[in-house]
N, C-alpha and C. Protein backbone atom coordinates (compact mmCIF):
# COMPACT_ATOMS: atom_id res chain seq x y z
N UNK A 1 -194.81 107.95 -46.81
CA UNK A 1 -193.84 107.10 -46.15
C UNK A 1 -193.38 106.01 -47.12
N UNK A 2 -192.12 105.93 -47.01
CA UNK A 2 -191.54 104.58 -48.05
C UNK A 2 -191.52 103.56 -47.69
N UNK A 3 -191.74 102.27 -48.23
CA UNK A 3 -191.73 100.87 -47.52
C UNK A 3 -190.29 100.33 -48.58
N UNK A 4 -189.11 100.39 -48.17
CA UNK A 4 -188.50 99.68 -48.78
C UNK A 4 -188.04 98.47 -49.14
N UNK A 5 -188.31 97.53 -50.14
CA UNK A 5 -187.84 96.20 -50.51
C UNK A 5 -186.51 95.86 -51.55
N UNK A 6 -186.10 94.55 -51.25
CA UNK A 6 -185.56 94.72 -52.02
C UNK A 6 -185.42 93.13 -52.58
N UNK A 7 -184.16 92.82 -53.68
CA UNK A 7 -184.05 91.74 -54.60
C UNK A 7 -183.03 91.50 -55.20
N UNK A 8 -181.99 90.90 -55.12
CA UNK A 8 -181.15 90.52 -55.33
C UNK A 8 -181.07 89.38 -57.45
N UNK A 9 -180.18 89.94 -57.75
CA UNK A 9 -180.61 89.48 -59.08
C UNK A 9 -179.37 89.03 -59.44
N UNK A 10 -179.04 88.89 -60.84
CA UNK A 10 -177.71 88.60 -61.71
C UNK A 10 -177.57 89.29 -62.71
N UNK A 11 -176.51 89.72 -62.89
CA UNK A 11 -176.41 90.99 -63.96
C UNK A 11 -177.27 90.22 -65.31
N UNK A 12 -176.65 88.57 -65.82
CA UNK A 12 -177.48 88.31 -67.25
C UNK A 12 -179.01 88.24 -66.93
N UNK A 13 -179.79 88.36 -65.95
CA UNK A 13 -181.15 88.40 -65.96
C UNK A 13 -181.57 89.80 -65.62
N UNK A 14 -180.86 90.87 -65.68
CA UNK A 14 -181.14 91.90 -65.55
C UNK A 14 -181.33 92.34 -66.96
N UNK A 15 -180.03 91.98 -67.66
CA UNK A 15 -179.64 92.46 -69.10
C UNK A 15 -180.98 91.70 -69.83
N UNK A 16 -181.03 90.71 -69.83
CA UNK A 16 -182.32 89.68 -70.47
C UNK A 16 -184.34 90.32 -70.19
N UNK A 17 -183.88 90.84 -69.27
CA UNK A 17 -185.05 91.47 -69.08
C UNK A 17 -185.18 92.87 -69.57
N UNK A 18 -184.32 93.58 -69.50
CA UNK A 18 -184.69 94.91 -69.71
C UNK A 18 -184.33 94.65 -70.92
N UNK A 19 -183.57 94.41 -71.70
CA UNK A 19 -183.36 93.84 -73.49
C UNK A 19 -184.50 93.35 -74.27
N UNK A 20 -184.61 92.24 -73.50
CA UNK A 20 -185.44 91.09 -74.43
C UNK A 20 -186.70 91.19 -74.19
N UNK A 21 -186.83 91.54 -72.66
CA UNK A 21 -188.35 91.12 -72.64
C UNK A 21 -188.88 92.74 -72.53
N UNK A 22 -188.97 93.35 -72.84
CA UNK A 22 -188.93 94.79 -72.46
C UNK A 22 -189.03 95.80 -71.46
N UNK A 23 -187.84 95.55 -70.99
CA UNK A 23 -187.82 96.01 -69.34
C UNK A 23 -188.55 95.45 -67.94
N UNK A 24 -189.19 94.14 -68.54
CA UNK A 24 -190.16 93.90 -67.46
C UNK A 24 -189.39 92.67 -66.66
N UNK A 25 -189.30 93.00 -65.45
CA UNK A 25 -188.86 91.87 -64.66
C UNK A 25 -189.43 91.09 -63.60
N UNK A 26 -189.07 90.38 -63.55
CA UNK A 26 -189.30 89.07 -62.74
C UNK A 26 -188.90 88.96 -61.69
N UNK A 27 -189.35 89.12 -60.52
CA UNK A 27 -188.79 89.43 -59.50
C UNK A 27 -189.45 88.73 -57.51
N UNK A 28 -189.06 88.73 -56.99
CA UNK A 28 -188.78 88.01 -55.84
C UNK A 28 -187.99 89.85 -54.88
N UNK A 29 -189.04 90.33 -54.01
CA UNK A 29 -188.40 91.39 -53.01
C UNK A 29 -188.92 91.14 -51.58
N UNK A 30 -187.45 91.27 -50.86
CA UNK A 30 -187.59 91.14 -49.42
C UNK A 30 -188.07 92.25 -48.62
N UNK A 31 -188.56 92.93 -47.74
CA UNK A 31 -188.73 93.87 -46.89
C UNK A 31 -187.32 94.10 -46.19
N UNK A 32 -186.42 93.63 -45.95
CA UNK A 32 -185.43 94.29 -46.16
C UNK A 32 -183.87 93.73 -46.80
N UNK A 33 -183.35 94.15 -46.91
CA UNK A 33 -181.75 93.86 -47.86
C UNK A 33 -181.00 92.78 -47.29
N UNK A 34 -181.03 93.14 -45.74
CA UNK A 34 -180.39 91.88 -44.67
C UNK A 34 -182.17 91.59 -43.85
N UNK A 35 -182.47 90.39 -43.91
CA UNK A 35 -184.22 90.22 -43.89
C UNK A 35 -183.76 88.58 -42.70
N UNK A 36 -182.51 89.31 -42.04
CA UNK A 36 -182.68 87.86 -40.69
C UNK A 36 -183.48 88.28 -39.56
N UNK A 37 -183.94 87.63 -39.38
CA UNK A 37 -185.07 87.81 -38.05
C UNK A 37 -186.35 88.16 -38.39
N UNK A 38 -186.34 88.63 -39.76
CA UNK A 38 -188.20 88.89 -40.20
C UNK A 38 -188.63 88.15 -40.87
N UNK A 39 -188.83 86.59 -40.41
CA UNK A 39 -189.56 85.45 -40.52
C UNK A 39 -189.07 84.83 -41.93
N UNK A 40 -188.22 85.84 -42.98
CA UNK A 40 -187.10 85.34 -44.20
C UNK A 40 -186.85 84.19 -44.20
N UNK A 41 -186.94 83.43 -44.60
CA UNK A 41 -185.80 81.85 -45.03
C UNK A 41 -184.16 82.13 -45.84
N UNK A 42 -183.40 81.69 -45.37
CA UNK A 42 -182.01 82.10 -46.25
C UNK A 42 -182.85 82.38 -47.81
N UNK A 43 -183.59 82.02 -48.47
CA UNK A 43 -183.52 81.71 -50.07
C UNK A 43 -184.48 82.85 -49.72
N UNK A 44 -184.90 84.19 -49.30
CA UNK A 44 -186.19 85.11 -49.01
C UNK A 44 -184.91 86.18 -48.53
N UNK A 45 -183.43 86.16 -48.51
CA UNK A 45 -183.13 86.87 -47.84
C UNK A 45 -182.03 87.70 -49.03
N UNK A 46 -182.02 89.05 -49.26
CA UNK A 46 -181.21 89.06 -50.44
C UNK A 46 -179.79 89.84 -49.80
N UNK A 47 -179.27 89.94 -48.89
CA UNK A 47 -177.99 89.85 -48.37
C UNK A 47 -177.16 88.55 -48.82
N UNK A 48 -177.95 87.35 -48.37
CA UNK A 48 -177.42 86.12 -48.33
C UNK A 48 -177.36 85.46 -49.81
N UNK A 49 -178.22 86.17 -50.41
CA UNK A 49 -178.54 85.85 -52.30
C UNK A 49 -177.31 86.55 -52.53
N UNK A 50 -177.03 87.63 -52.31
CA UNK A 50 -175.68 88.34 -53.22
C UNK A 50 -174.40 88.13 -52.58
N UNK A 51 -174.55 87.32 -51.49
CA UNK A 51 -173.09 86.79 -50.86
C UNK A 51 -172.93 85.34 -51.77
N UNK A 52 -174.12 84.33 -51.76
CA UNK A 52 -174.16 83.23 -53.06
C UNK A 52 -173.44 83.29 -53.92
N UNK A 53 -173.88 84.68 -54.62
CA UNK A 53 -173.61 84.40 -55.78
C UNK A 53 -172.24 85.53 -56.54
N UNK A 54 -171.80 86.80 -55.38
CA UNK A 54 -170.35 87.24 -55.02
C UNK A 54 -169.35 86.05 -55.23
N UNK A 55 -169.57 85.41 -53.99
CA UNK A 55 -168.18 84.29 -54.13
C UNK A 55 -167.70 83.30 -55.33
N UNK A 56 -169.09 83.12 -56.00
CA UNK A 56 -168.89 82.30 -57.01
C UNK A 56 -168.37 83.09 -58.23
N UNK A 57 -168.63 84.40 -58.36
CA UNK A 57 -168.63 85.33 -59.64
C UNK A 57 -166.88 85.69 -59.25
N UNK A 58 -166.80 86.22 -58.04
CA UNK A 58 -165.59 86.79 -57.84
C UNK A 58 -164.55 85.93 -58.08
N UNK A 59 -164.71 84.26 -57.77
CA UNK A 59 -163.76 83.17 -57.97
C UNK A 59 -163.78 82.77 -59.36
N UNK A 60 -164.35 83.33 -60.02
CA UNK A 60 -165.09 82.68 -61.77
C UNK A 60 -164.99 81.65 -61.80
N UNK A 61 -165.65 80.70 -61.27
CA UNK A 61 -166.12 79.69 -60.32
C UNK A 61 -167.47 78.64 -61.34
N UNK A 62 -167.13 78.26 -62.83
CA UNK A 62 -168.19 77.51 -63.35
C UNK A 62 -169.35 76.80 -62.86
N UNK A 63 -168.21 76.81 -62.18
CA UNK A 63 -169.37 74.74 -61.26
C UNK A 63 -170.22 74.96 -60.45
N UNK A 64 -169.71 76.53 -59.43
CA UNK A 64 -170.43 76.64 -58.30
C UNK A 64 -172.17 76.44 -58.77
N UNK A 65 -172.42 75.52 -57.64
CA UNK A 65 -174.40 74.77 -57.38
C UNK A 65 -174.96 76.29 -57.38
N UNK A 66 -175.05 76.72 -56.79
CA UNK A 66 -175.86 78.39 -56.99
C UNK A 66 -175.92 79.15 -57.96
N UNK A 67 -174.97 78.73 -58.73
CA UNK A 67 -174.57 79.68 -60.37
C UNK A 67 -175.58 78.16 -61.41
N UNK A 68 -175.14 77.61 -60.91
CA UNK A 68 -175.78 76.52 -61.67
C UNK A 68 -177.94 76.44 -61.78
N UNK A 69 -178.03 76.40 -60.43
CA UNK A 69 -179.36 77.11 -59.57
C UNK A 69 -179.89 78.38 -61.07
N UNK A 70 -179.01 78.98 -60.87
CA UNK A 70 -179.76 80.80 -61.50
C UNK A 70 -179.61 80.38 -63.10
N UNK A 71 -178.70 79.68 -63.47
CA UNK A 71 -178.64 78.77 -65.13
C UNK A 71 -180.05 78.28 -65.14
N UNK A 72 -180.51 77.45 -64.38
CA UNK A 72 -181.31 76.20 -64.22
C UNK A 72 -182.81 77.78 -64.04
N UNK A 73 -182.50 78.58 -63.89
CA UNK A 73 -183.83 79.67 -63.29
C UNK A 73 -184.19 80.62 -64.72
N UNK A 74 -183.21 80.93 -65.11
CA UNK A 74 -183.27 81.86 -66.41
C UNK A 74 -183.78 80.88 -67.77
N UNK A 75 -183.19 79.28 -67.61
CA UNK A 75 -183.90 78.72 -68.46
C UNK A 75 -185.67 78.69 -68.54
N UNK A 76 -185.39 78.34 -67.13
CA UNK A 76 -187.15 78.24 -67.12
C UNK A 76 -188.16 79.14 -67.18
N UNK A 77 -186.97 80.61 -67.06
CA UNK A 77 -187.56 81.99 -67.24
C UNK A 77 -188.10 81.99 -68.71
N UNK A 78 -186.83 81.82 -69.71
CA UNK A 78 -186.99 81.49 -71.51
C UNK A 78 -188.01 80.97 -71.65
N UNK A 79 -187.94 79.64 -71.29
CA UNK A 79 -189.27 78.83 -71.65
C UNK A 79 -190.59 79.43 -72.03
N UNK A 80 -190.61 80.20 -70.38
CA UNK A 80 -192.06 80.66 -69.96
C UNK A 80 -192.60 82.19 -70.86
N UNK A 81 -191.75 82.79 -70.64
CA UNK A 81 -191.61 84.01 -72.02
C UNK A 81 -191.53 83.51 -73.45
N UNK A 82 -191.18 82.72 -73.75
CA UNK A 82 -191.23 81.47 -74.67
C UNK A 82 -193.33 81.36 -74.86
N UNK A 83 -193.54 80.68 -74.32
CA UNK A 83 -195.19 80.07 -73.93
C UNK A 83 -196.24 81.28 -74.59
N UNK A 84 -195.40 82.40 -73.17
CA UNK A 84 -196.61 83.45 -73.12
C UNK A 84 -196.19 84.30 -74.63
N UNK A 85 -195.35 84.14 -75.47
CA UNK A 85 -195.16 84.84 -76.97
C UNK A 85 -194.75 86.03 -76.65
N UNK A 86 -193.98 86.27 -75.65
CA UNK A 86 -192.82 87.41 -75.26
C UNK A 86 -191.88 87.45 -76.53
N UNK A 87 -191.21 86.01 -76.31
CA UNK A 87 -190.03 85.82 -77.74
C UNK A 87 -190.06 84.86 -78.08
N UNK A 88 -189.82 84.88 -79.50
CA UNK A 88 -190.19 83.98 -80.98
C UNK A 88 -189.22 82.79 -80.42
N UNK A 89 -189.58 81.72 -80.85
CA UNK A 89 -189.25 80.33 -80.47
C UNK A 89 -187.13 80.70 -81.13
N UNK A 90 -186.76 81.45 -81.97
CA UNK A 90 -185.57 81.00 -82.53
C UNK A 90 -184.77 81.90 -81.79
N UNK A 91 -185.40 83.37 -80.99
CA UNK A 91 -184.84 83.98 -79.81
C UNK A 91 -184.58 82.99 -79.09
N UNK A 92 -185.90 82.16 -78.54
CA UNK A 92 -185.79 81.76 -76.86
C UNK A 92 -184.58 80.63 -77.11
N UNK A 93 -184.45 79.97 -78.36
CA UNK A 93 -183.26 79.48 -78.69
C UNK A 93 -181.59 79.68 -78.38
N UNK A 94 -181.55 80.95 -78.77
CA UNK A 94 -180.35 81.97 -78.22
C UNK A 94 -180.31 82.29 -76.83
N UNK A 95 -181.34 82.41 -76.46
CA UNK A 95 -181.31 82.67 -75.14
C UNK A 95 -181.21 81.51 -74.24
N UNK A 96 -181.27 80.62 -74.45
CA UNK A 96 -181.11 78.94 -73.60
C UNK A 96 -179.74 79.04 -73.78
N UNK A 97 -179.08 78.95 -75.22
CA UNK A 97 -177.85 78.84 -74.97
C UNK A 97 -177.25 79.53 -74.12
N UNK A 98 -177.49 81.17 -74.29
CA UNK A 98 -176.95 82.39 -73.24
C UNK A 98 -177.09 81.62 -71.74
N UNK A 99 -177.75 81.43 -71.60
CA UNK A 99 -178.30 81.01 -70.20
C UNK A 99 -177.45 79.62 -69.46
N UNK A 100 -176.71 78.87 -70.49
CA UNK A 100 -176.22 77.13 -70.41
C UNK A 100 -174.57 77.99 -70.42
N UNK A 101 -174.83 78.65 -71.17
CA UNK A 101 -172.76 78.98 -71.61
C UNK A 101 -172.42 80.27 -71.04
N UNK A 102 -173.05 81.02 -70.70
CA UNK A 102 -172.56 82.75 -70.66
C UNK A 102 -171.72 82.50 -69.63
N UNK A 103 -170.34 83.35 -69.76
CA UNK A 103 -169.38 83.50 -68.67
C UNK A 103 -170.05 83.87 -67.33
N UNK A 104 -169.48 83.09 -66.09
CA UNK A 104 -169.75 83.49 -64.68
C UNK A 104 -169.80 84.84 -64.63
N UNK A 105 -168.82 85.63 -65.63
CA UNK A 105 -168.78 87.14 -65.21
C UNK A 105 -170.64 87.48 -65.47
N UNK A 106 -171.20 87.11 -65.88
CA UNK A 106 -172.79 87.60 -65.96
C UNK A 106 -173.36 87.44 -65.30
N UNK A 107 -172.62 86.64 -63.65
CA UNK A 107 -173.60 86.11 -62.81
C UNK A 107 -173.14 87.62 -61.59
N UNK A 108 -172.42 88.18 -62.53
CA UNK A 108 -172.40 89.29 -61.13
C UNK A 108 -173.58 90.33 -60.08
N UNK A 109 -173.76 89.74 -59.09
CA UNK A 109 -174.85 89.83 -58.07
C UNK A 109 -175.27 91.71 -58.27
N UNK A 110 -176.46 91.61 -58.74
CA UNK A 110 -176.80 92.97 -58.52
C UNK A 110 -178.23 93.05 -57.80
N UNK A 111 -178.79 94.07 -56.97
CA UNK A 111 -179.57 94.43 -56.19
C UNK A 111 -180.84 95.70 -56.54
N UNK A 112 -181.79 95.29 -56.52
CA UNK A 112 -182.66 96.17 -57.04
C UNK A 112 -183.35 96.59 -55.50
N UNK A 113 -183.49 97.94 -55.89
CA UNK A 113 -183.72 98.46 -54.33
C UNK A 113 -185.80 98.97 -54.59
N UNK A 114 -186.83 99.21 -54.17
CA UNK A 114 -187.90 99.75 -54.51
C UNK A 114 -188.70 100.31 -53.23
N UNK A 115 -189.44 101.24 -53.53
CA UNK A 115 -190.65 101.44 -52.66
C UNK A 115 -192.28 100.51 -52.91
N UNK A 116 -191.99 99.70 -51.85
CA UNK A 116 -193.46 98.61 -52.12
C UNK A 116 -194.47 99.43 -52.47
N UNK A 117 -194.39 100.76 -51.93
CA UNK A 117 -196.05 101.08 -51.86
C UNK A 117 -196.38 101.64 -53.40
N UNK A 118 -195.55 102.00 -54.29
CA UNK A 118 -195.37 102.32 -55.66
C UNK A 118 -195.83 101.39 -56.81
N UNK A 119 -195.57 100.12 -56.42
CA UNK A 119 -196.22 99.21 -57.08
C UNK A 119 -197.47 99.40 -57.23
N UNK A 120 -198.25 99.63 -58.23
CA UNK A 120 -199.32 99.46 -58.93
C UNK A 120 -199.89 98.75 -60.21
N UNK A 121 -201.13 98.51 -60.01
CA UNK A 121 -201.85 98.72 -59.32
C UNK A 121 -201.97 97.82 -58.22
N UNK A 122 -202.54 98.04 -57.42
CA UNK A 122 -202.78 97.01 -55.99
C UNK A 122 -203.06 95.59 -56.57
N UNK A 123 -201.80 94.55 -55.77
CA UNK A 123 -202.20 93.40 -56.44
C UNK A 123 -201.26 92.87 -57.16
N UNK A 124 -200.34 93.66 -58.04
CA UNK A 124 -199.27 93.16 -58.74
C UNK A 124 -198.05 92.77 -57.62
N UNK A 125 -198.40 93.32 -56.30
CA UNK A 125 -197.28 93.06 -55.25
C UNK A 125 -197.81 91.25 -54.84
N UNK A 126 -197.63 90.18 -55.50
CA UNK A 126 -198.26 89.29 -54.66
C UNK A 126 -197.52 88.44 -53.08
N UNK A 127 -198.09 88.42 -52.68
CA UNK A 127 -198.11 87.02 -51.36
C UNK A 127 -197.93 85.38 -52.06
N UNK A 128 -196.23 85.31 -51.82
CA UNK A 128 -196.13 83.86 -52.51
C UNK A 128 -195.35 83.21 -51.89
N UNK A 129 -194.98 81.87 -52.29
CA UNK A 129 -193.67 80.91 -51.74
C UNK A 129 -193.57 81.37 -50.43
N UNK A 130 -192.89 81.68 -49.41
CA UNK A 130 -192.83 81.53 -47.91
C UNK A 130 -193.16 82.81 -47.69
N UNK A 131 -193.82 83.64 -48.50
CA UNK A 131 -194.78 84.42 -47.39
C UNK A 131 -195.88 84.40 -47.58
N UNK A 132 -196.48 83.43 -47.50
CA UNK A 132 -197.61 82.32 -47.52
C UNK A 132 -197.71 81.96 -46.01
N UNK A 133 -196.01 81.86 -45.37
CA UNK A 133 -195.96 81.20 -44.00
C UNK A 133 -195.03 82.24 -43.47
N UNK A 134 -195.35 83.22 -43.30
CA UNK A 134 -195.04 84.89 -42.80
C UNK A 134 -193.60 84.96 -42.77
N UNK A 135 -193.18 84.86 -43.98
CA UNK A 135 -191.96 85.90 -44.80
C UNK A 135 -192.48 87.18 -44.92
N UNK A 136 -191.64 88.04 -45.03
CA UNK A 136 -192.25 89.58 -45.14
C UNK A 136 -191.46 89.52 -46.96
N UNK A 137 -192.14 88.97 -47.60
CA UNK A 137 -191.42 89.11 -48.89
C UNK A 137 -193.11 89.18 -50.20
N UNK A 138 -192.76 89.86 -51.10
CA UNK A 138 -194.08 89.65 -52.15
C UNK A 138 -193.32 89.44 -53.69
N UNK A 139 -194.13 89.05 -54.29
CA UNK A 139 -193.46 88.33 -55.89
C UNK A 139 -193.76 89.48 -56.75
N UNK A 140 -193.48 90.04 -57.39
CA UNK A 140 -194.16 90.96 -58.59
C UNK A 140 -193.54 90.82 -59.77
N UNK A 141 -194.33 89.78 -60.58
CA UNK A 141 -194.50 89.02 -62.34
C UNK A 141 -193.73 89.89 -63.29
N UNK A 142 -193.66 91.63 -62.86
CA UNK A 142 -193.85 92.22 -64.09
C UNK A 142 -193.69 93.85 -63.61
N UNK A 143 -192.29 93.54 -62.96
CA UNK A 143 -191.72 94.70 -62.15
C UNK A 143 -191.32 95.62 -63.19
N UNK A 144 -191.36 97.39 -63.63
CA UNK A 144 -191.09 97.99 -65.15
C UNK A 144 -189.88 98.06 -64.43
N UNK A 145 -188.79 98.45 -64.94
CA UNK A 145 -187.64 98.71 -65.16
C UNK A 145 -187.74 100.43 -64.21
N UNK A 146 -188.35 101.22 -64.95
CA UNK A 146 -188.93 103.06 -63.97
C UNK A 146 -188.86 102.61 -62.42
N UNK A 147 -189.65 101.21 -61.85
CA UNK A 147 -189.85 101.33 -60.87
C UNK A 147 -188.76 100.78 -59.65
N UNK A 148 -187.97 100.66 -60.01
CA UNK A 148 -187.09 100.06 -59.02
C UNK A 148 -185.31 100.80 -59.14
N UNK A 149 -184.67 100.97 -58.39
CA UNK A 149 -182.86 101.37 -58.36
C UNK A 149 -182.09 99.74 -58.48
N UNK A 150 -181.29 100.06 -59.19
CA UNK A 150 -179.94 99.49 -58.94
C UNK A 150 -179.19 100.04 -58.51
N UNK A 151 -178.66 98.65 -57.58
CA UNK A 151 -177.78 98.83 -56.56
C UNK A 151 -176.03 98.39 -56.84
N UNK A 152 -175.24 98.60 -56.03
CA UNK A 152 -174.25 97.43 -56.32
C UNK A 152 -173.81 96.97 -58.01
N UNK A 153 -174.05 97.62 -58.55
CA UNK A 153 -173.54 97.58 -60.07
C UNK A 153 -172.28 98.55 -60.43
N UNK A 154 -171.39 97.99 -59.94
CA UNK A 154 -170.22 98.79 -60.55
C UNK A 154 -168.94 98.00 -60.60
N UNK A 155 -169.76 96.87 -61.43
CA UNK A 155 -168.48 96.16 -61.93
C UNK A 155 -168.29 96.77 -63.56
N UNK A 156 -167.03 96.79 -64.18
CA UNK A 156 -166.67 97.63 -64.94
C UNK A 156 -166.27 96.52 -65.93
N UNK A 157 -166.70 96.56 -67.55
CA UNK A 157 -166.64 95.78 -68.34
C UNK A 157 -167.59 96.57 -69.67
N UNK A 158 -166.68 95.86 -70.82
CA UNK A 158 -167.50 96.68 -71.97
C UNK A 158 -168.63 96.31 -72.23
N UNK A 159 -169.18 95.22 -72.31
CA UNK A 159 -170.35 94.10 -72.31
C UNK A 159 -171.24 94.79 -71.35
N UNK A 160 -170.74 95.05 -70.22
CA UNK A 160 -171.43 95.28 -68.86
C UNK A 160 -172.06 96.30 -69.69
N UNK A 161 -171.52 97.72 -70.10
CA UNK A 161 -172.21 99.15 -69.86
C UNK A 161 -172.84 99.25 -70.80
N UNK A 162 -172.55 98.09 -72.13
CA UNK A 162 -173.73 98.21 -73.44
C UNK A 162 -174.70 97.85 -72.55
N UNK A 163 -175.23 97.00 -71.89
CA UNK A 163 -176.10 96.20 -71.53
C UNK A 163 -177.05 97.00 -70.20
N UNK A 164 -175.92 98.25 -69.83
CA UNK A 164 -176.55 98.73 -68.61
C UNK A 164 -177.78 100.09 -69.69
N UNK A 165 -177.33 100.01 -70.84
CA UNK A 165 -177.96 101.51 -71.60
C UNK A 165 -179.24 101.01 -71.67
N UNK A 166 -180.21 102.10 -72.19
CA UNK A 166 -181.53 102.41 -72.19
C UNK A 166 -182.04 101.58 -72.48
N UNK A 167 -183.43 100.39 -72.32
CA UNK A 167 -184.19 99.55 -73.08
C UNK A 167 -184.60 100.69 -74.24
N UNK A 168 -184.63 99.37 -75.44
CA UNK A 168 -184.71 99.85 -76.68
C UNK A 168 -183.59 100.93 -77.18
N UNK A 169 -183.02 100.68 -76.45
CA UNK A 169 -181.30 101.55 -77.07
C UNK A 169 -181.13 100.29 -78.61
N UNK A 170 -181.34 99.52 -78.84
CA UNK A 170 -180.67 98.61 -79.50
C UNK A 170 -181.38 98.54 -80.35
N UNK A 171 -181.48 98.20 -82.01
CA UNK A 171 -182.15 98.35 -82.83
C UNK A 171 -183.37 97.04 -82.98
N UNK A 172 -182.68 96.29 -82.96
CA UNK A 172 -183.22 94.98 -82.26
C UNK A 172 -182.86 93.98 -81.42
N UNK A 173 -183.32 92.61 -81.22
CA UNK A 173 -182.83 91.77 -80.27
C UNK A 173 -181.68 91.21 -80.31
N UNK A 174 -181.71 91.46 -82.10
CA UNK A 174 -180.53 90.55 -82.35
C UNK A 174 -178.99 91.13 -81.85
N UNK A 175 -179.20 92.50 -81.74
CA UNK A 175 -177.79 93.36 -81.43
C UNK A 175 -177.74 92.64 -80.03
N UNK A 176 -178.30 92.92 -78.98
CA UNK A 176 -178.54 92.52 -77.79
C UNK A 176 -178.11 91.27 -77.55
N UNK A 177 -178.62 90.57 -78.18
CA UNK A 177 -178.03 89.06 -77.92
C UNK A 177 -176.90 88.53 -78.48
N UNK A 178 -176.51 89.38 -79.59
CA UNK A 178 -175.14 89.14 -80.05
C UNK A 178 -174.01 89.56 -79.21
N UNK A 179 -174.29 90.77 -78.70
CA UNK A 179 -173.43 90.48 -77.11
C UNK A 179 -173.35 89.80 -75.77
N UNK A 180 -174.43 89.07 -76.09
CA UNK A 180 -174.40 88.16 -74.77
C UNK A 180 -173.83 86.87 -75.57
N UNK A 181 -174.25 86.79 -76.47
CA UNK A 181 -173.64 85.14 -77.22
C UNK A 181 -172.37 85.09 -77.31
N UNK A 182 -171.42 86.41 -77.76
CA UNK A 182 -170.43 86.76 -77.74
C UNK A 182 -169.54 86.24 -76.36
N UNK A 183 -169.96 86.32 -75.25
CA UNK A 183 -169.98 85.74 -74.11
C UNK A 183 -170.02 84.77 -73.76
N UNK A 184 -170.59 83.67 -74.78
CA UNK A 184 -171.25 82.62 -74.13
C UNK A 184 -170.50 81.25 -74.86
C-alpha cells in the first residue's frame, strides 16, 4: 500500500541540491498535496506553498516577502552544507550570491510527490516543527533524488532543462553554478 506525501519546493533549491550537494535534499512532506483539515498549518500545507510562491514567480515579482522567505532559507541551507563540509567555503560563496540575486524565474514552485513508506531506513522520516502538535507532516534531512517524482515542472527555459539533467551530468560544480550565476 502507498502512503503518499508530498513537498512543495523552488526550482533553484531543487537545482542546488541535486547539483551541488549531490542529489540529496532537504525536505519538509505533507501527507497530502492539499493537507486542509489534517491538523496542517498553512506553512505544513504544500497546495498553499506553491500558490505562495506561483503568484510571485508568475508576476516576476522581486520583492514578494515569500520569495524573500525561500532567499532567507537557501542561505541558511549554504551555510549549513557549508559547516557540515558538503561545499568548500569559496562554493558556499557562489552559492549565497545565487541565493541573494538569482532571477524570480528560479523561484518557480515545483512539487515533489513520494511514497512515505519507501523512506529508509526507519527514522530518516522524522516527526518535527508542527507535527510535534499533530500535523500529519515528517522532515527527511537527506531525501536521494531516486526517491521522490517531480511534479508540476514544465516551465520551459534553457537554464531550466540543463539543470533538470542527471546529477553528475556536469563535470564539476563549477559548470553548474556558472549557470545559475549567469542568472543571478
Amino acid at each position: 500500500m502507498t502512503d503518499n506525501y508530498y513537498s512543495t519546493t523552488t526550482f533553484i533549491a531543487y537545482s542546488i541540491n541535486r547539483h551541488i550537494y549531490q542529489d540529496q535534499h532537504f525536505t519538509w512532506v505533507a501527507s497530502n498535496f492539499y493537507a486542509y483539515g489534517s491538523g496542517n498549518p498553512k506553512s505544513s500545507n504544500p497546495l498553499l506553498i506553491y500558490t505562495d510562491l506561483y503568484q510571485p514567480w508568475m508576476d516576476r515579482d522581486p520583492y514578494d516577502k515569500f520569495i524573500l522567505q525561500h532567499r532567507l532559507a537557501l542561505r541558511k541551507g549554504i551555510m549549513a552544507k557549508e559547516r557540515e563540509g558538503v561545499v568548500a567555503h569559496r562554493i558556499a560563496i557562489d552559492l549565497k550570491f545565487i541565493a541573494d540575486r538569482i532571477t524570480t524565474d528560479f523561484f518557480y514552485p515545483i512539487v515533489y510527490a513520494l511514497d512515505i513508506n519507501t523512506i529508509t531506513p526507519v527514522g530518516r522520516a522524522q516527526v518535527g516543527g508542527s507535527g510535534l502538535s499533530g500535523s500529519q507532516e515528517y522532515f527527511i534531512p537527506d531525501l536521494n533524488g531516486g526517491e521522490f517524482s517531480v511534479l508540476f515542472d514544465d516551465h520551459s527555459d534553457p537554464d531550466f532543462n540543463q539543470m533538470r539533467l542527471p546529477p553528475n551530468h556536469f563535470s564539476s560544480h563549477a559548470h553548474a553554478l556558472a549557470i545559475l550565476l549567469a542568472r543571478s
